[in-house]
Protein backbone atom coordinates (compact mmCIF):
# COMPACT_ATOMS: atom_id res chain seq x y z
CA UNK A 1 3.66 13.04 2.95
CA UNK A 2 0.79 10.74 3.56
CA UNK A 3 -1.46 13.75 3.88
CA UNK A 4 -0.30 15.15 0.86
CA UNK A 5 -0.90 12.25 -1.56
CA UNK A 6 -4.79 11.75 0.42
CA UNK A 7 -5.06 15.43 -1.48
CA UNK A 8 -3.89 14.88 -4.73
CA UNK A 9 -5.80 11.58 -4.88
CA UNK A 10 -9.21 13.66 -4.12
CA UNK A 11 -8.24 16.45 -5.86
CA UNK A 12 -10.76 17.39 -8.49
CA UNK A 13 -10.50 17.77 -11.27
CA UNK A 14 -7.14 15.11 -11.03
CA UNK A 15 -4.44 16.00 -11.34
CA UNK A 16 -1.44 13.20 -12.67
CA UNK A 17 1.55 12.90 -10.25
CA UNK A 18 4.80 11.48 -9.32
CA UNK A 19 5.76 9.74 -6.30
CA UNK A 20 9.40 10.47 -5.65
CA UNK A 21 11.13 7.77 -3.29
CA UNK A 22 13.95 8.44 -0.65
CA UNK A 23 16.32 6.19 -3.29
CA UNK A 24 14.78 8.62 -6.09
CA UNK A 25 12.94 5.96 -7.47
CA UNK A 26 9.24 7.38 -9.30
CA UNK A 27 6.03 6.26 -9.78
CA UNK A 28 3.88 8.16 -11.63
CA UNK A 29 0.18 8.35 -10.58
CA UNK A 30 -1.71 9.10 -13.95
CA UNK A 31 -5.23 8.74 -11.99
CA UNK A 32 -6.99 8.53 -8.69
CA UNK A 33 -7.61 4.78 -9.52
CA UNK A 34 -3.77 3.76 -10.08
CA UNK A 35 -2.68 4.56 -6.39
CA UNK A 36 -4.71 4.05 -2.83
CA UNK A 37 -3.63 4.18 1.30
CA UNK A 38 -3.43 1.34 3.24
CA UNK A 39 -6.77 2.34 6.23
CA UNK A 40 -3.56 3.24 8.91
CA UNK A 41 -2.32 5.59 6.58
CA UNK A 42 1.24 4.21 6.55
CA UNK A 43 1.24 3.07 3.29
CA UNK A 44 0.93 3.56 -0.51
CA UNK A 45 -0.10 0.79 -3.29
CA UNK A 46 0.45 2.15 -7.13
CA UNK A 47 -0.87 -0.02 -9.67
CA UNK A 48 0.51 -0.24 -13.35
CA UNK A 49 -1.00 -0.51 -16.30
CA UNK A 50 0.46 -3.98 -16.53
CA UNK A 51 -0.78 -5.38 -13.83
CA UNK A 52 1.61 -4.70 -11.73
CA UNK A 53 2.09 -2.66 -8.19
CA UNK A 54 4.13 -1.19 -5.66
CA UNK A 55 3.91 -0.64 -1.98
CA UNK A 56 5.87 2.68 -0.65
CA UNK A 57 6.11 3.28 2.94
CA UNK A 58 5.45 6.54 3.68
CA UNK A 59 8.48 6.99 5.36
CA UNK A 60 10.73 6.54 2.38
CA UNK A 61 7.89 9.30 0.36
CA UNK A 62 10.81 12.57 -0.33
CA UNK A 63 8.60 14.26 -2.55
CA UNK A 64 5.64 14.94 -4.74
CA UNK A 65 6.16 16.52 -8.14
CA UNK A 66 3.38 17.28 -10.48
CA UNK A 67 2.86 15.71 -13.79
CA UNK A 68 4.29 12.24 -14.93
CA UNK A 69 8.03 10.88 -15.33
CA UNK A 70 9.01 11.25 -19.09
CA UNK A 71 9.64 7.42 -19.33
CA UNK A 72 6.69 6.46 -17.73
CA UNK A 73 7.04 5.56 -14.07
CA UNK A 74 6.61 2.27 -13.56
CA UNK A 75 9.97 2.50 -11.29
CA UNK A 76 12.65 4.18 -12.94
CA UNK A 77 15.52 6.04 -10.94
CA UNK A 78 15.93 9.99 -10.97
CA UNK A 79 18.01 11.88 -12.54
C-alpha cells in the first residue's frame, strides 16, 4: 500500500484521496503537501488543516479510495 500512496502523491495533475485504516478510520489527502513517507517507507504522516497530524503504519493501510470523506477526514470512522 506504501507503493500505492508514493503514486497518488506524484500523480499529476493530483488527485485528492482517502486513506482507509484497518479500524476503517479515514484521512483524506486533499493535496500532495498534506501527506509524506517516512525515507524507510514504513510509514505515513497526514497533516490537517489545523495543525494537526497522523502517523499510519503501513501495515494497518486497507485501502485507497479516490476523492475525500464527506465529513472531512480528519479521522472519522467508516461507514
Amino acid at each position: 500500500m506504501i507503493a500505492d500512496i508514493r503514486q497518488h502523491l506524484e500523480a499529476a495533475p493530483f488527485e485528492p484521496f482517502t486513506i482507509v485504516t484497518s479500524s476503517g478510520t479515514r484521512y483524506g489527502v486533499p493535496s500532495a503537501d498534506h501527506a509524506g513517507l517516512n525515507p524507510r517507507g514504513t510509514r505515513v504522516v497526514v497533516w490537517f488543516d489545523d495543525d494537526a497530524s497522523v502517523t499510519i503504519a503501513g501495515l494497518h493501510i486497507a485501502a485507497i479510495e479516490k476523492g475525500m470523506p464527506a465529513s472531512g477526514g480528519n479521522g472519522e470512522q467508516g461507514a
